[in-house]
C-alpha atoms as a PDB file:
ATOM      1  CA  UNK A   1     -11.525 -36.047  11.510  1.00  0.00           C
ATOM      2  CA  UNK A   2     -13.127 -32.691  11.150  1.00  0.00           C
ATOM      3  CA  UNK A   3     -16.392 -31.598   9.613  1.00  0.00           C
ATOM      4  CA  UNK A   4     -16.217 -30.427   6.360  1.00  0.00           C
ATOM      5  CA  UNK A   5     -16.621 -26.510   6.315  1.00  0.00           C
ATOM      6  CA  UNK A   6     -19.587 -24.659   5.620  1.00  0.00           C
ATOM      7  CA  UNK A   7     -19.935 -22.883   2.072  1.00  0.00           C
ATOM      8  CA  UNK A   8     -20.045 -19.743   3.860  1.00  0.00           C
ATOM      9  CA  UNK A   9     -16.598 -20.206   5.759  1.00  0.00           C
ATOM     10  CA  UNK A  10     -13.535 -21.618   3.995  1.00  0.00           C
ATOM     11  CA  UNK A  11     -11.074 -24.290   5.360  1.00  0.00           C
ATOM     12  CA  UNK A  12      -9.587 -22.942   8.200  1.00  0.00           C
ATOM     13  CA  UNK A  13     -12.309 -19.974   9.530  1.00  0.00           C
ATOM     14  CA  UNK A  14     -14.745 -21.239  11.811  1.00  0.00           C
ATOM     15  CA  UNK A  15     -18.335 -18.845  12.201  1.00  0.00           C
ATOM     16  CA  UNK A  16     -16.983 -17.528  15.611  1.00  0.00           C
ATOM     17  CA  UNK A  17     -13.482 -16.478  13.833  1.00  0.00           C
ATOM     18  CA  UNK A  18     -12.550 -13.140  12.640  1.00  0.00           C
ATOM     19  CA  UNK A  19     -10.841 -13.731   9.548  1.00  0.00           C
ATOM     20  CA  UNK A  20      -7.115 -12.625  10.677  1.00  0.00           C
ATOM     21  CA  UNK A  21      -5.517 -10.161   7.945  1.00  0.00           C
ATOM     22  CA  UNK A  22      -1.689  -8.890   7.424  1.00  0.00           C
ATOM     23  CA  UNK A  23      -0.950  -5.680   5.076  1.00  0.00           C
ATOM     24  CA  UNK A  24       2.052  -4.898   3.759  1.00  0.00           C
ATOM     25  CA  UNK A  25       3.076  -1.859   1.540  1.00  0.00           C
ATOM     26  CA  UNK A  26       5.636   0.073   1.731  1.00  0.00           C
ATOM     27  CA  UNK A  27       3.151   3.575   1.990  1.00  0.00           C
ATOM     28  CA  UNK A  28       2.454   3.547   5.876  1.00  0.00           C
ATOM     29  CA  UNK A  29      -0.427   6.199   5.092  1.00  0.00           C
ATOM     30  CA  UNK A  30      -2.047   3.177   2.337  1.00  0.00           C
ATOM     31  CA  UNK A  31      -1.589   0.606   5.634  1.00  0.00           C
ATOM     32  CA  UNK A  32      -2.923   3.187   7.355  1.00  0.00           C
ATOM     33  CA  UNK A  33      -6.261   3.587   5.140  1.00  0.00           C
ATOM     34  CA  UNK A  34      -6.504   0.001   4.716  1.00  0.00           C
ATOM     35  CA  UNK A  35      -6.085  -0.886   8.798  1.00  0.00           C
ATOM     36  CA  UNK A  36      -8.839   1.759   9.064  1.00  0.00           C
ATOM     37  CA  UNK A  37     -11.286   0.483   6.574  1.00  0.00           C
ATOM     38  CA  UNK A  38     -10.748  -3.139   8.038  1.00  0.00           C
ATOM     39  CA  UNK A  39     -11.350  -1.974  11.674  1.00  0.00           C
ATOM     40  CA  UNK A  40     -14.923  -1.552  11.050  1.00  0.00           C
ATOM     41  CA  UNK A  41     -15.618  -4.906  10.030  1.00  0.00           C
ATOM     42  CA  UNK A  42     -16.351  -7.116  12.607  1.00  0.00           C
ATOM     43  CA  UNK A  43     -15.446 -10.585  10.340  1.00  0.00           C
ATOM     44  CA  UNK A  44     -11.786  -8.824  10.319  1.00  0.00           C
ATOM     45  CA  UNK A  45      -8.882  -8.316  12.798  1.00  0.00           C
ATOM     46  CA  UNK A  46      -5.844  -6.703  11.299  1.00  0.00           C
ATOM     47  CA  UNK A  47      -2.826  -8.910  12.917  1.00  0.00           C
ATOM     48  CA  UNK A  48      -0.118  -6.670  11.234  1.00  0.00           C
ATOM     49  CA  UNK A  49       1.647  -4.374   8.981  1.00  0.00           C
ATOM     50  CA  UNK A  50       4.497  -5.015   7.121  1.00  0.00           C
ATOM     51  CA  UNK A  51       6.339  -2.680   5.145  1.00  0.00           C
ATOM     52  CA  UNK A  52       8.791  -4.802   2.649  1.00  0.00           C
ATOM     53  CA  UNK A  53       8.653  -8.290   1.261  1.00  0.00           C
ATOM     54  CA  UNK A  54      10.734  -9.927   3.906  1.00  0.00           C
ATOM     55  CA  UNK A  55       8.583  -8.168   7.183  1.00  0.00           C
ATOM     56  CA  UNK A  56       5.362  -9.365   5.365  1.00  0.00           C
ATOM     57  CA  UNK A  57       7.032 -13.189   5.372  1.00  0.00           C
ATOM     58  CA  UNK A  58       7.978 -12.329   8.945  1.00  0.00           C
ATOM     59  CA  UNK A  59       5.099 -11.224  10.313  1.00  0.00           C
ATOM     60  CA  UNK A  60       2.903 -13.987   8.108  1.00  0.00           C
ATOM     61  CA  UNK A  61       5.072 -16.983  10.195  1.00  0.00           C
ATOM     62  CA  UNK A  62       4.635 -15.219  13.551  1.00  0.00           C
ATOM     63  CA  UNK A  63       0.615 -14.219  13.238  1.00  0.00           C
ATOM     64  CA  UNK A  64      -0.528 -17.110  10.925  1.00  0.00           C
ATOM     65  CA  UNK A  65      -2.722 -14.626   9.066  1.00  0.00           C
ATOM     66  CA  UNK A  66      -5.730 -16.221   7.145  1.00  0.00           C
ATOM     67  CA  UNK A  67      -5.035 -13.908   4.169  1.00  0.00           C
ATOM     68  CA  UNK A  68      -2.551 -11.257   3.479  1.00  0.00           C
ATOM     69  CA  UNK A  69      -2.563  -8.442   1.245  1.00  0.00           C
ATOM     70  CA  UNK A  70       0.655  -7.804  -0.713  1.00  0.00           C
ATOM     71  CA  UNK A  71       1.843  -4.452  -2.582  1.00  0.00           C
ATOM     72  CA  UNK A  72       3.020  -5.537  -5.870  1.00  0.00           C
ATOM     73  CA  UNK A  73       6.239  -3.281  -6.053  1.00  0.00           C
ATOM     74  CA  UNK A  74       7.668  -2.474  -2.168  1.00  0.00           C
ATOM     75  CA  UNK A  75      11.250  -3.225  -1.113  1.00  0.00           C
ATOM     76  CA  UNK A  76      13.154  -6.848  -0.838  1.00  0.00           C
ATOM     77  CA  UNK A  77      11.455  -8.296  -3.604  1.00  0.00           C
ATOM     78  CA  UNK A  78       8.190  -6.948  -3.746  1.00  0.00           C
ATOM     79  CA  UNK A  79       5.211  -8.481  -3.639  1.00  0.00           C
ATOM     80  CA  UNK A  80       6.230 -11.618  -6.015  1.00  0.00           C
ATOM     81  CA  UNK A  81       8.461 -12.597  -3.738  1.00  0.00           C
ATOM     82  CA  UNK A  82       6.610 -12.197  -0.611  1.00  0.00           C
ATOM     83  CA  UNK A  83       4.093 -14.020  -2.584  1.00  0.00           C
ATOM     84  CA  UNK A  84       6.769 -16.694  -3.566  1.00  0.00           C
ATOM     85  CA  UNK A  85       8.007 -16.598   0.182  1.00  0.00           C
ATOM     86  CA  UNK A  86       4.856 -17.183   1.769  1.00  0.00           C
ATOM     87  CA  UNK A  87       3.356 -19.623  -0.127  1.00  0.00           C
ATOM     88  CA  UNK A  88       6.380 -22.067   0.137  1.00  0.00           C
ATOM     89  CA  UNK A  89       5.870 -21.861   4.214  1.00  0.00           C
ATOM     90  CA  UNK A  90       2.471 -20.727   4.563  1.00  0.00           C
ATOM     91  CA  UNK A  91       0.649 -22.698   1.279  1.00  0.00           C
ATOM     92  CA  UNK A  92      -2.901 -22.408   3.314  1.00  0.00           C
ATOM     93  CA  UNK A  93      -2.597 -18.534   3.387  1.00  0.00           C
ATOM     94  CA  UNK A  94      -4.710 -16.825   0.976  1.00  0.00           C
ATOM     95  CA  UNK A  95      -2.871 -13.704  -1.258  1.00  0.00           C
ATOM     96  CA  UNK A  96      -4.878 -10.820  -1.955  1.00  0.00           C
ATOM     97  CA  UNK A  97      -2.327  -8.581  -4.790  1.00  0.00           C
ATOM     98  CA  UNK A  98      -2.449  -4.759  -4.142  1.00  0.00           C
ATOM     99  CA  UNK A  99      -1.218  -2.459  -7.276  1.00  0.00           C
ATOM    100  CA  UNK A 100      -1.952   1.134  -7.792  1.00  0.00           C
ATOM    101  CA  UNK A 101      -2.837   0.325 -11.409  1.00  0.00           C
ATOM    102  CA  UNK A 102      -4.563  -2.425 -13.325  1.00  0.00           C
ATOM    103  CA  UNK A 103      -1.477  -3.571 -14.861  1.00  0.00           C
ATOM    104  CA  UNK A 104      -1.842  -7.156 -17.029  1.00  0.00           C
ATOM    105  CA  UNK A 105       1.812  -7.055 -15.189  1.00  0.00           C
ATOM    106  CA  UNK A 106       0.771  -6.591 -11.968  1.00  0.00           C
ATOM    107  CA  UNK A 107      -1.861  -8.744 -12.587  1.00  0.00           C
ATOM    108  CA  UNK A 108       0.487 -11.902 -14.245  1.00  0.00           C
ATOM    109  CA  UNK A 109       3.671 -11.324 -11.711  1.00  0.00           C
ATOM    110  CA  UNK A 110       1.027 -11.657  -8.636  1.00  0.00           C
ATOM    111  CA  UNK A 111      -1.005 -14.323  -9.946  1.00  0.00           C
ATOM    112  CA  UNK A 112       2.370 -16.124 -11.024  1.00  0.00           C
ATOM    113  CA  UNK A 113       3.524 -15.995  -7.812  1.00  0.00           C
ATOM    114  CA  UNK A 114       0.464 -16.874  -5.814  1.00  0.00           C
ATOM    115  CA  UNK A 115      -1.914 -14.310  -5.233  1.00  0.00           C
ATOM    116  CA  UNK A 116      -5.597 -15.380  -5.251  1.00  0.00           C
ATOM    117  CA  UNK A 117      -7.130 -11.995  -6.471  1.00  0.00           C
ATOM    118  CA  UNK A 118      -6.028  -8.204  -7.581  1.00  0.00           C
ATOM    119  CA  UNK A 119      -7.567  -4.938  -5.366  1.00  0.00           C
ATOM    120  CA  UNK A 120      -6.462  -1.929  -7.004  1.00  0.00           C
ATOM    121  CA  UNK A 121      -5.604   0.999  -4.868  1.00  0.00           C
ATOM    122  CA  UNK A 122      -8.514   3.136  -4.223  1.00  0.00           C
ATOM    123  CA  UNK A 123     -11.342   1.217  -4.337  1.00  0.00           C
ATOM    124  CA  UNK A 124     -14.362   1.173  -1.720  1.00  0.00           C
ATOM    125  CA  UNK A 125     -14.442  -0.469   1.459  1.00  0.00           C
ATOM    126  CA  UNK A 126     -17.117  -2.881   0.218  1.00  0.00           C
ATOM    127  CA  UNK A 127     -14.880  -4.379  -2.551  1.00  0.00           C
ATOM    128  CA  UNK A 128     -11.913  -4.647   0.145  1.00  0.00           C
ATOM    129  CA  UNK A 129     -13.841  -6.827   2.540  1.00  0.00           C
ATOM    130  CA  UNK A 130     -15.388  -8.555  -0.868  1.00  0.00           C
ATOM    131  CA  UNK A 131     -11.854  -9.309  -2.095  1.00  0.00           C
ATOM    132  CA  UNK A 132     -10.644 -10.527   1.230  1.00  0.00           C
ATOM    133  CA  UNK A 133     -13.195 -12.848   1.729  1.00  0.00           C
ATOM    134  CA  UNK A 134     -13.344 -13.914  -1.999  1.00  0.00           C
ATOM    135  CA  UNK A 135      -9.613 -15.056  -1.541  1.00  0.00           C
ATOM    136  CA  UNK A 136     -10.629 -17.079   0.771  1.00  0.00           C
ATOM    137  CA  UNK A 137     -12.895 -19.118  -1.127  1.00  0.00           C
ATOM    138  CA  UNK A 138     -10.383 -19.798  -4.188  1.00  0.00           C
END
């Protein structure tokens, strides 16, 4: 039986654990941005980068990221049915949706579909490693 976790560390993410994170967007310069904002947090470890829905399922089975971050409209389905994908083999895995706009779209197709949260493109470093670990916590 195992301890129950603390409040500051969800299920899963132990205090000596980076919290393990997979992007995928089709852009490689917006993976690129994101990899580099995450790199200077030392609570996060970027285990991948996925460019369509099927490489972010893919890459979620073979790194076991704690969340991933999913572009709502990239190839093979987009991020619904990454979404869709990863939460029928991966149900622990937290879904942080990724738009370019603050679509009520966006926002229901994600959130239909799994997603945890919504970061819009563009937004400060500070509200990506706030939204990450947020998602964690829902």
């Amino acid at each position: 039986m195992q301890p129950p976790s603390s409040p500051d560390k969800p299920d899963g993410v132990d205090s000596a654990q980076r919290v393990r994170v997979l992007i995928a967007d089709d852009d490689p310069f917006v993976r690129g941005v994101i990899a580099g904002m995450l790199a200077g947090d030392s609570s996060l470890e970027v285990v991948g980068e996925a460019s369509n829905a099927d490489e972010a399922l893919a890459l979620t089975l073979e790194h076991d990221p704690h969340v991933v971050i999913l572009d709502w409209m990239m190839p093979k389905g987009g991020g619904p049915a990454a979404a869709r994908a990863i939460t029928a083999q991966r149900p622990e895995t937290a879904l942080v949706a990724l738009t370019s706009s603050d679509t009520q779209e966006a926002s229901v197709d994600m959130l239909r579909a799994g997603a945890k949260s919504l970061l819009v493109k563009g937004g400060s470093k500070e509200e990506l490693v706030r939204t990450i670990h947020g998602a964690l916590t829902l």
